[in-house]
C-alpha atoms as a PDB file:
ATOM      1  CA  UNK A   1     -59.789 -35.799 -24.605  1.00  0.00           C
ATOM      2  CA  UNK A   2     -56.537 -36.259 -25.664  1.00  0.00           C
ATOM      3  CA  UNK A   3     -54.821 -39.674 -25.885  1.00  0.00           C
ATOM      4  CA  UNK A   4     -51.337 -38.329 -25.170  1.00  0.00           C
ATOM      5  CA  UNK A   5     -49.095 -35.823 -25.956  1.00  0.00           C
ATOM      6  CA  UNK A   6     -46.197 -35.946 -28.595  1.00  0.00           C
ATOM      7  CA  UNK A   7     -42.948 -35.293 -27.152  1.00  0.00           C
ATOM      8  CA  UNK A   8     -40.016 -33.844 -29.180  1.00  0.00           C
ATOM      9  CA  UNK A   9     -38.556 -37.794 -30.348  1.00  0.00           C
ATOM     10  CA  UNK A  10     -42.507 -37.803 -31.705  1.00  0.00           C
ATOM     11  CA  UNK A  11     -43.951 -40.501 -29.497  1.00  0.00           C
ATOM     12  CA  UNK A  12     -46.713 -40.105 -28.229  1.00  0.00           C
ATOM     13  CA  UNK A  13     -46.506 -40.075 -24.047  1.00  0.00           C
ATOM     14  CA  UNK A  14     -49.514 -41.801 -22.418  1.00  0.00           C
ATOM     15  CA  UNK A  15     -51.610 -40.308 -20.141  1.00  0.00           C
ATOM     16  CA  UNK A  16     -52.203 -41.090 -16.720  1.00  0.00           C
ATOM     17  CA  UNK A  17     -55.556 -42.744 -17.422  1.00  0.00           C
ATOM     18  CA  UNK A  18     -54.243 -44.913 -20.070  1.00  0.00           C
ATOM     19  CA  UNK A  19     -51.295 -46.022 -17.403  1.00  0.00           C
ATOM     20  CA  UNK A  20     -53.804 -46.686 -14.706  1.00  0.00           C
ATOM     21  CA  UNK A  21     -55.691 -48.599 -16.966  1.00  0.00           C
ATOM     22  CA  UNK A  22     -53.296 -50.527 -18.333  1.00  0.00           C
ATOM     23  CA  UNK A  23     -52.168 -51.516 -14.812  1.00  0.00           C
ATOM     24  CA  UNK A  24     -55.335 -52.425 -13.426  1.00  0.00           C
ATOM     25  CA  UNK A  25     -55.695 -55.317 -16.408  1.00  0.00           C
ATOM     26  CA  UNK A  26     -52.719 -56.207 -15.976  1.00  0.00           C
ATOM     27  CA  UNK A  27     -53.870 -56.801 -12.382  1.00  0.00           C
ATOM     28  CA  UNK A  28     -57.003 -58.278 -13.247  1.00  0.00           C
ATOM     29  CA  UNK A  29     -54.978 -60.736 -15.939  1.00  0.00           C
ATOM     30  CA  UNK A  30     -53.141 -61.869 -13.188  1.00  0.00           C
ATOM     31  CA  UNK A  31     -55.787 -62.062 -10.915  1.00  0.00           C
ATOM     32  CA  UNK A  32     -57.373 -64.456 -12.971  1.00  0.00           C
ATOM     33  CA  UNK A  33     -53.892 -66.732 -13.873  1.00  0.00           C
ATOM     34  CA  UNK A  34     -54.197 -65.923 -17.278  1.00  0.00           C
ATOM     35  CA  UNK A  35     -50.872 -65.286 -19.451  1.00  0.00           C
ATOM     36  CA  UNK A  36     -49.722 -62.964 -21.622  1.00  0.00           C
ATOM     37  CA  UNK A  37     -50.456 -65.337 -24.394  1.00  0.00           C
ATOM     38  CA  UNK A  38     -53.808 -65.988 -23.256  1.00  0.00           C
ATOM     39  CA  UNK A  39     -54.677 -62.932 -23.141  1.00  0.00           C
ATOM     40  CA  UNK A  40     -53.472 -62.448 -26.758  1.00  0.00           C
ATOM     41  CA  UNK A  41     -55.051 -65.360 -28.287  1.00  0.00           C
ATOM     42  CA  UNK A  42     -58.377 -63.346 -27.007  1.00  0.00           C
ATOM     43  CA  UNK A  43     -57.316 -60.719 -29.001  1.00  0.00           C
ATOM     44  CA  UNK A  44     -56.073 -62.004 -31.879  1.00  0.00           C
ATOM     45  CA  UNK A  45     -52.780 -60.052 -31.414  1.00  0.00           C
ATOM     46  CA  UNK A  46     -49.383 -60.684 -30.203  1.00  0.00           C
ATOM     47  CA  UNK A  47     -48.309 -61.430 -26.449  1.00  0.00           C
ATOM     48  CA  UNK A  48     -46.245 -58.212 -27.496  1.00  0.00           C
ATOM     49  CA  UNK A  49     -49.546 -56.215 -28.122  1.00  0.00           C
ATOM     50  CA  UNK A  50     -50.596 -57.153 -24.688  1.00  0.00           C
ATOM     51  CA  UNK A  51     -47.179 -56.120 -22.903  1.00  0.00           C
ATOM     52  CA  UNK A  52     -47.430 -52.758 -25.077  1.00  0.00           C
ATOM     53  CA  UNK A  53     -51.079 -52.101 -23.754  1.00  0.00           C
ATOM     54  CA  UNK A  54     -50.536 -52.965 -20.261  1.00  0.00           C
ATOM     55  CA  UNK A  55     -48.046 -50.701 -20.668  1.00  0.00           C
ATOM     56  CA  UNK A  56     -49.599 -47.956 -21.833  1.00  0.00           C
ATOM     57  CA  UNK A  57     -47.351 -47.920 -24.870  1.00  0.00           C
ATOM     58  CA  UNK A  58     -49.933 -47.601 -27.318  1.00  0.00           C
ATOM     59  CA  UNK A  59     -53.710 -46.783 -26.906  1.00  0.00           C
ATOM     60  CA  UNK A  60     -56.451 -49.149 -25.373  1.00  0.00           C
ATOM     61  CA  UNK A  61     -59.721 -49.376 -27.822  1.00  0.00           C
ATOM     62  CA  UNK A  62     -63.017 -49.643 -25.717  1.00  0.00           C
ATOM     63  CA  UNK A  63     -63.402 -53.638 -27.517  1.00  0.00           C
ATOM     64  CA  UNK A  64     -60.186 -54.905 -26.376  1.00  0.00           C
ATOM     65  CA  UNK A  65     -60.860 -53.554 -23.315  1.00  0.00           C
ATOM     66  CA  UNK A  66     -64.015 -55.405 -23.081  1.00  0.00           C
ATOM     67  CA  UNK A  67     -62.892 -58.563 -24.454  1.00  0.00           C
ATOM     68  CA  UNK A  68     -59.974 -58.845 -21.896  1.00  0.00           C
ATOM     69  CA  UNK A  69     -62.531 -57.928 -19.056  1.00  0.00           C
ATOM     70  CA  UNK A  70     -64.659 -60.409 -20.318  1.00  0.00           C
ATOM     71  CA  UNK A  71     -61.263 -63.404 -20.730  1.00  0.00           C
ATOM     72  CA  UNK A  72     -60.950 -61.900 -17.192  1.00  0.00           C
ATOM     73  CA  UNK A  73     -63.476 -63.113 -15.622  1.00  0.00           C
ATOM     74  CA  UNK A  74     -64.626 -59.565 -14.428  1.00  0.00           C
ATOM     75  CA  UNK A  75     -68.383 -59.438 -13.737  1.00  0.00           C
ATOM     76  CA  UNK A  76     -70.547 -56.410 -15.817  1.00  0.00           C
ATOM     77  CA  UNK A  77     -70.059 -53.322 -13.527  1.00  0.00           C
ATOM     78  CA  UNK A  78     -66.046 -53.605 -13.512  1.00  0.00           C
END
């Protein structure tokens, strides 16, 4: 499955997974009261990073994702 598709500027677009997906942690992140710099310091990246992948700037890997579930809060089935 593709992650995106480049457009003619060469950026990759994001798909609509990726954008629901990047919505739904941002949800959960505030959900739980946690910053943008929280959530960052989880990651070991910058609050930038975060905006970027809530965003669906730039591709989610399957361990951040699971790391900011797990900073979440969210219980093992979400």
């Amino acid at each position: 499955m593709s992650e995106g598709r480049t457009s003619a500027g060469g950026t990759s677009a994001p798909t609509v997974l990726r954008m629901i997906l990047g919505r739904r942690l941002q949800e959960r992140r505030q959900g739980a009261g946690a910053s943008l710099e929280d959530a960052a310091r989880a990651l070991r990246v910058t609050s930038l990073t975060i905006r970027r992948l809530e965003k669906a700037e730039v591709a989610l890997k399957p361990l951040y994702v699971e790391k900011l579930l797990e900073t979440y809060g969210a219980d093992g089935q979400e």
